[in-house]
N, C-alpha and C. Protein backbone atom coordinates (compact mmCIF):
# COMPACT_ATOMS: atom_id res chain seq x y z
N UNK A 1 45.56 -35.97 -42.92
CA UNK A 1 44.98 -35.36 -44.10
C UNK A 1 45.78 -35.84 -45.30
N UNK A 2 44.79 -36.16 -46.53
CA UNK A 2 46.12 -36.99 -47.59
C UNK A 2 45.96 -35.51 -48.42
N UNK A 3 45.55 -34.98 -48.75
CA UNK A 3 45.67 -33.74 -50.01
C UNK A 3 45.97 -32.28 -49.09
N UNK A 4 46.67 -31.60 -49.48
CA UNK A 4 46.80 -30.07 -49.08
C UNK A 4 46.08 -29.60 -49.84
N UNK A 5 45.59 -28.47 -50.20
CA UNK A 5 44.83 -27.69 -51.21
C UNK A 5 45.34 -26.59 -50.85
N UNK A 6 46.32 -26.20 -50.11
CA UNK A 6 46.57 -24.90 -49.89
C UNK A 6 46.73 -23.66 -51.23
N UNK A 7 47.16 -24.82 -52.42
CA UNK A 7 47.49 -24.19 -53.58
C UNK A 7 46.34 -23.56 -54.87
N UNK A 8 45.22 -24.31 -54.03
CA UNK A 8 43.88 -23.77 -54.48
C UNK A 8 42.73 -23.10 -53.79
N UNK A 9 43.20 -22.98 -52.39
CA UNK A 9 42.30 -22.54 -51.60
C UNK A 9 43.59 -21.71 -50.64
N UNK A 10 43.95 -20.31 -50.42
CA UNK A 10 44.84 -19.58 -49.83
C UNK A 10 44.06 -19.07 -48.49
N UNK A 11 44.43 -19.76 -47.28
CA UNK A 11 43.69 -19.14 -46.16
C UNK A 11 44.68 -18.55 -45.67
N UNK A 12 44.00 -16.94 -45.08
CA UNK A 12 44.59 -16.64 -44.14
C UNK A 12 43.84 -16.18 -42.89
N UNK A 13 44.10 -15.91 -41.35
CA UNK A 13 44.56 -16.08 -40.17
C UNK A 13 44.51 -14.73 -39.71
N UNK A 14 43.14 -14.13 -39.03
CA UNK A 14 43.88 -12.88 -38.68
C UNK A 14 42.66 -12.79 -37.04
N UNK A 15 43.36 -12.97 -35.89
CA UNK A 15 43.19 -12.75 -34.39
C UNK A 15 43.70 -11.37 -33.84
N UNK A 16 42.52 -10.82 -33.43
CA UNK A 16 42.55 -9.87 -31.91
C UNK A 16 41.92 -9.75 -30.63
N UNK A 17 42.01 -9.10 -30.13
CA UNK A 17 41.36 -9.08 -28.80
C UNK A 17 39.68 -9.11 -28.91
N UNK A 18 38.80 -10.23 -28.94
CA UNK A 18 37.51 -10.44 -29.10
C UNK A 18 37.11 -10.57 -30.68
N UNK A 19 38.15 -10.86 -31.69
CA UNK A 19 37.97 -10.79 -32.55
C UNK A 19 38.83 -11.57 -33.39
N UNK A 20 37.98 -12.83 -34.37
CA UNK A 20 38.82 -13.80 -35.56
C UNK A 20 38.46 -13.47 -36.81
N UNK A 21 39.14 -13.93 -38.23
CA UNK A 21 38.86 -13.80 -39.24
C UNK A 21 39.79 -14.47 -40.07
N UNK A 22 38.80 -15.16 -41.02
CA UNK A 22 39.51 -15.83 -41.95
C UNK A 22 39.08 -15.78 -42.93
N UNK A 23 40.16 -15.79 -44.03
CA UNK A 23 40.01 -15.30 -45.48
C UNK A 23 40.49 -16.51 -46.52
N UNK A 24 39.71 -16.98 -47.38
CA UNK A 24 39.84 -17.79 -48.13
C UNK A 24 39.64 -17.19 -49.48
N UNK A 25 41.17 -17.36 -50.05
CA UNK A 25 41.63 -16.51 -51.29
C UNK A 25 41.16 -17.91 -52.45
N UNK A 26 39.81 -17.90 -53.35
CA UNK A 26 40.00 -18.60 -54.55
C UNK A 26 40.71 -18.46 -56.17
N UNK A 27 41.14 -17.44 -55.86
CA UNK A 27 41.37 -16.86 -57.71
C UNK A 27 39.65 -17.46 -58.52
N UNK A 28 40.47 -17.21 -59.45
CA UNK A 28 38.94 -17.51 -60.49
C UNK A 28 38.50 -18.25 -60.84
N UNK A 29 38.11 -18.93 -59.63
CA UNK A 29 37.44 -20.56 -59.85
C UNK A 29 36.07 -20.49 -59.14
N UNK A 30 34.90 -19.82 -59.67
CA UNK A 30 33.86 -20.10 -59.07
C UNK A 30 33.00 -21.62 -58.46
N UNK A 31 33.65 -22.58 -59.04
CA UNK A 31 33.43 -24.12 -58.20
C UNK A 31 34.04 -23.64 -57.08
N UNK A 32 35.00 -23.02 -56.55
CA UNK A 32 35.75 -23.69 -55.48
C UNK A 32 34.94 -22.43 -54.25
N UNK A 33 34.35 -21.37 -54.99
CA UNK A 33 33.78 -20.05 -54.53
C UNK A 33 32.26 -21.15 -53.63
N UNK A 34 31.82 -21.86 -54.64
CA UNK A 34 30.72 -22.64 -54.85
C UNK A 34 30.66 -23.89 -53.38
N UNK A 35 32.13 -24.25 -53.68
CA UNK A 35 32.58 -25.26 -52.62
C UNK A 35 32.63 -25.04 -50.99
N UNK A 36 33.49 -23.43 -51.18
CA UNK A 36 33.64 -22.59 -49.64
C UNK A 36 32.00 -22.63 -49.30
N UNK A 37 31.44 -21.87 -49.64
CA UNK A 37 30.45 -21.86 -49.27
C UNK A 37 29.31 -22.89 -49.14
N UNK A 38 29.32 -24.22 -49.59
CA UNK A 38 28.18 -25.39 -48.90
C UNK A 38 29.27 -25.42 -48.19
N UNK A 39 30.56 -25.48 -47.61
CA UNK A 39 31.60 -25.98 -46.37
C UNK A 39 30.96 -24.99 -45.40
N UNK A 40 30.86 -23.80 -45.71
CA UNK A 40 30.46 -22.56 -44.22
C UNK A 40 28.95 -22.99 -44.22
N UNK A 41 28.35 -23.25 -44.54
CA UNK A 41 26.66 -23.55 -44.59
C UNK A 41 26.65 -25.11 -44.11
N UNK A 42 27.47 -26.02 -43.97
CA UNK A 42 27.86 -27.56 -43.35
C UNK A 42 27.99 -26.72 -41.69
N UNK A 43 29.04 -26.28 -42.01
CA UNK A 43 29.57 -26.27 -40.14
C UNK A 43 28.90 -25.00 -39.37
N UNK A 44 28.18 -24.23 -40.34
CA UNK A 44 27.30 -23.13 -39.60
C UNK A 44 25.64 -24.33 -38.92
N UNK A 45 25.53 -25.37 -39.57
CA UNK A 45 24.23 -26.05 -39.11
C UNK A 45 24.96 -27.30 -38.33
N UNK A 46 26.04 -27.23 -38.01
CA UNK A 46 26.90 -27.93 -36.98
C UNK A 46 27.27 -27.45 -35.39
N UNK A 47 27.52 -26.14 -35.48
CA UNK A 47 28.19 -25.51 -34.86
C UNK A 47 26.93 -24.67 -34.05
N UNK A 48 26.14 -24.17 -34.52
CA UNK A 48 25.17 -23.00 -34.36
C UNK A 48 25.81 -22.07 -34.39
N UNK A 49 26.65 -21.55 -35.03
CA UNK A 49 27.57 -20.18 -35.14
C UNK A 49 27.10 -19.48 -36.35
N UNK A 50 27.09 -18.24 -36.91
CA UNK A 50 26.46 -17.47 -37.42
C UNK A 50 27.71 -16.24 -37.90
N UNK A 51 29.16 -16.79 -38.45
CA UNK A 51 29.74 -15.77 -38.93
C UNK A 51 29.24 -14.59 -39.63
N UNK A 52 30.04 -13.50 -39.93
CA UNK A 52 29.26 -12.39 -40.74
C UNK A 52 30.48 -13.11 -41.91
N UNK A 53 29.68 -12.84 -43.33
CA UNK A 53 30.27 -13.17 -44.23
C UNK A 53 30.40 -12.59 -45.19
N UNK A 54 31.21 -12.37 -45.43
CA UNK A 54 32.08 -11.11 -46.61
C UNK A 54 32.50 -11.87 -47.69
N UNK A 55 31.72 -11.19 -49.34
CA UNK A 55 32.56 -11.83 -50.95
C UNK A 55 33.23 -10.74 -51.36
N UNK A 56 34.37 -11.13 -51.70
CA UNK A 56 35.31 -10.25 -52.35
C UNK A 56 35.17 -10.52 -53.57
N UNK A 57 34.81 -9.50 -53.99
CA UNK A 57 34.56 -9.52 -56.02
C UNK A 57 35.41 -8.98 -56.33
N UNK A 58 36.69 -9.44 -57.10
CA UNK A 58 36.91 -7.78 -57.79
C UNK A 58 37.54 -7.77 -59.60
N UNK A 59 36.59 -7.18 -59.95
CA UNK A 59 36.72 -6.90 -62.00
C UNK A 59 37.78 -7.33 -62.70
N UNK A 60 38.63 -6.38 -61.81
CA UNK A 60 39.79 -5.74 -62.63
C UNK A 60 41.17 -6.94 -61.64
N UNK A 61 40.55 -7.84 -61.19
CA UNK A 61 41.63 -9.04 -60.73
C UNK A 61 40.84 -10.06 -59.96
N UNK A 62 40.76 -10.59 -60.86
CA UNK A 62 39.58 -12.14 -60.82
C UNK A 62 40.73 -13.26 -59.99
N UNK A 63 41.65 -12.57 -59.75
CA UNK A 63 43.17 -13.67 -59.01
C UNK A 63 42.68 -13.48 -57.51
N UNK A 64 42.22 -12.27 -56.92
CA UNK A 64 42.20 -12.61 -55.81
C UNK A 64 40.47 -12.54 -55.01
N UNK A 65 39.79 -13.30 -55.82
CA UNK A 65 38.16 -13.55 -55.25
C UNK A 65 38.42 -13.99 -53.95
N UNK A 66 37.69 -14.17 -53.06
CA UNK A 66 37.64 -14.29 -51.66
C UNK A 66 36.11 -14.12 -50.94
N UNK A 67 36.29 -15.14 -50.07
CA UNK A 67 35.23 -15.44 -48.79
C UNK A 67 35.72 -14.97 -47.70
N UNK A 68 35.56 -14.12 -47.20
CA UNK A 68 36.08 -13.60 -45.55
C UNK A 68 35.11 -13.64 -44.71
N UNK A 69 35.49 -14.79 -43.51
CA UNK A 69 34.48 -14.44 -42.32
C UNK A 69 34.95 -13.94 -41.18
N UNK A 70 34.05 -13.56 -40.27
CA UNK A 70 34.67 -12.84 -39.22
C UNK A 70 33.57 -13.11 -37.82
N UNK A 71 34.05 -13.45 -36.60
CA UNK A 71 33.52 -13.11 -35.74
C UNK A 71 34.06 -11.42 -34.66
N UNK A 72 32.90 -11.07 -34.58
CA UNK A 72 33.26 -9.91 -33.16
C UNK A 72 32.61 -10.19 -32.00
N UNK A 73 33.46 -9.93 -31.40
CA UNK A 73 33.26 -9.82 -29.70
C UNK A 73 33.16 -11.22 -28.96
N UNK A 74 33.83 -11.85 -29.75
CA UNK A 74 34.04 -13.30 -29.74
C UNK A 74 34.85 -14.14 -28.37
N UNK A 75 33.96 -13.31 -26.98
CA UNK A 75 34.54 -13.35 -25.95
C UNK A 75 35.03 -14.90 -25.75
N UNK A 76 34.03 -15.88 -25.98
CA UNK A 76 34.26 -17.36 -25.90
C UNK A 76 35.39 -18.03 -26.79
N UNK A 77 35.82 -17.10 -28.04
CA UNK A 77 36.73 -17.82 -28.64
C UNK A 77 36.28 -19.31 -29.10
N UNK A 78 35.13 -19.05 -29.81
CA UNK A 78 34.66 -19.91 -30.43
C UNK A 78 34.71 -20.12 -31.65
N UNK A 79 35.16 -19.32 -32.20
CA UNK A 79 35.77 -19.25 -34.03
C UNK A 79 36.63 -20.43 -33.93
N UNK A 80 37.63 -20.28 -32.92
CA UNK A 80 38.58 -21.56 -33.31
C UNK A 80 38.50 -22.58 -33.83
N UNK A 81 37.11 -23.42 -33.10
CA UNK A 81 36.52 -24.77 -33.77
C UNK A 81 35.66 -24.34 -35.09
N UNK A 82 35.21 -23.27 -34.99
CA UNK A 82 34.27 -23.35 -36.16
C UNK A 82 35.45 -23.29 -37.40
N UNK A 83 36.44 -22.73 -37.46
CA UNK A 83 37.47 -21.91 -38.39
C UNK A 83 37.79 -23.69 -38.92
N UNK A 84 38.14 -24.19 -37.52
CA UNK A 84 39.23 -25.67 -37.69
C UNK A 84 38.32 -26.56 -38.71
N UNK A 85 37.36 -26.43 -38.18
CA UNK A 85 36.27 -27.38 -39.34
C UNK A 85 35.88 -27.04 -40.68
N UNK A 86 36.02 -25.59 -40.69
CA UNK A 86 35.72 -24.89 -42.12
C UNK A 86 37.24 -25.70 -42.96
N UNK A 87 38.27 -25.90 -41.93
CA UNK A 87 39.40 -25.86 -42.94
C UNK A 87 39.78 -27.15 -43.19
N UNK A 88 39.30 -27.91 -42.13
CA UNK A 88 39.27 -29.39 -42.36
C UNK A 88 38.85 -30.18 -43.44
N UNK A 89 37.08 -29.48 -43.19
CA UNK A 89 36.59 -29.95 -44.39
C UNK A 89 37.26 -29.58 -45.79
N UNK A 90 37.61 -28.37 -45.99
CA UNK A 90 38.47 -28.12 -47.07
C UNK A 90 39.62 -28.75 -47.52
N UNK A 91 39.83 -29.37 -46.53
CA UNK A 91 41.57 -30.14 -46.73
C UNK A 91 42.79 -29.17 -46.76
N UNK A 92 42.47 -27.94 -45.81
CA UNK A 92 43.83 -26.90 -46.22
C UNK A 92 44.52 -27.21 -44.71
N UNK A 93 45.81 -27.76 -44.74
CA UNK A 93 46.54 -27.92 -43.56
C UNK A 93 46.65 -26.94 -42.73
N UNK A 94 47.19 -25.72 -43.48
CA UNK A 94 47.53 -24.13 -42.81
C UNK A 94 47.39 -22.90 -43.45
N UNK A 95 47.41 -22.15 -42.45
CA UNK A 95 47.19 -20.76 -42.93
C UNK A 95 48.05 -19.79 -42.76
N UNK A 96 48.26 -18.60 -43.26
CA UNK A 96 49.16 -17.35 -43.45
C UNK A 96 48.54 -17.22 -42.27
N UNK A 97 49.18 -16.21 -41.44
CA UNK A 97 49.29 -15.32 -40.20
C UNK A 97 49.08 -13.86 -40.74
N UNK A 98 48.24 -13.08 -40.88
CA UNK A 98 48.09 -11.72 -41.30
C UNK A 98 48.53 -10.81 -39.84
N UNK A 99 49.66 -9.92 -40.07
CA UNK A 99 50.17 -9.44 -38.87
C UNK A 99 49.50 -8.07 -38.88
């Protein structure tokens, strides 16, 4: 990968038992809001996977906008590849670990 973007695109990482989720923090850059989303709409008609997809709006702190997806009951553990490609295409090397 030649670019990180980690510094414009903040993912984080959060696994449980039948259950993934990842959160892509934009601050207030609706291009990049614009961007996440043809990337999840690329690898959702790749993948046949069908995350539930969550926008974080919020007024009063335009710093932490956000795309959160999530699979449940995700016995196959199939988020993994879908997650890896969402982030690929993005160019973000890594992600926070949400404990």
């Amino acid at each position: 990968m030649t670019e990180n973007r980690c510094g414009e695109i903040e993912a984080h990482m959060r696994m449980e038992e039948r259950y993934e989720g990842l959160s892509l923090i934009f601050g207030d850059h609706p291009e990049l809001k614009e961007e996440i989303l043809g990337v999840v709409k690329e690898v959702k008609e790749e993948t046949g996977l069908a995350p539930f997809i969550f926008d974080k709006v919020s007024n009063d702190r335009p710093d932490i906008q956000a795309i959160y997806l999530e699979f449940q009951e995700d016995v196959h553990r199939d988020a993994g590849d879908f997650f890896e490609r969402i982030l690929r295409k993005l160019k973000i090397d890594h992600c926070e670990t949400d404990l």
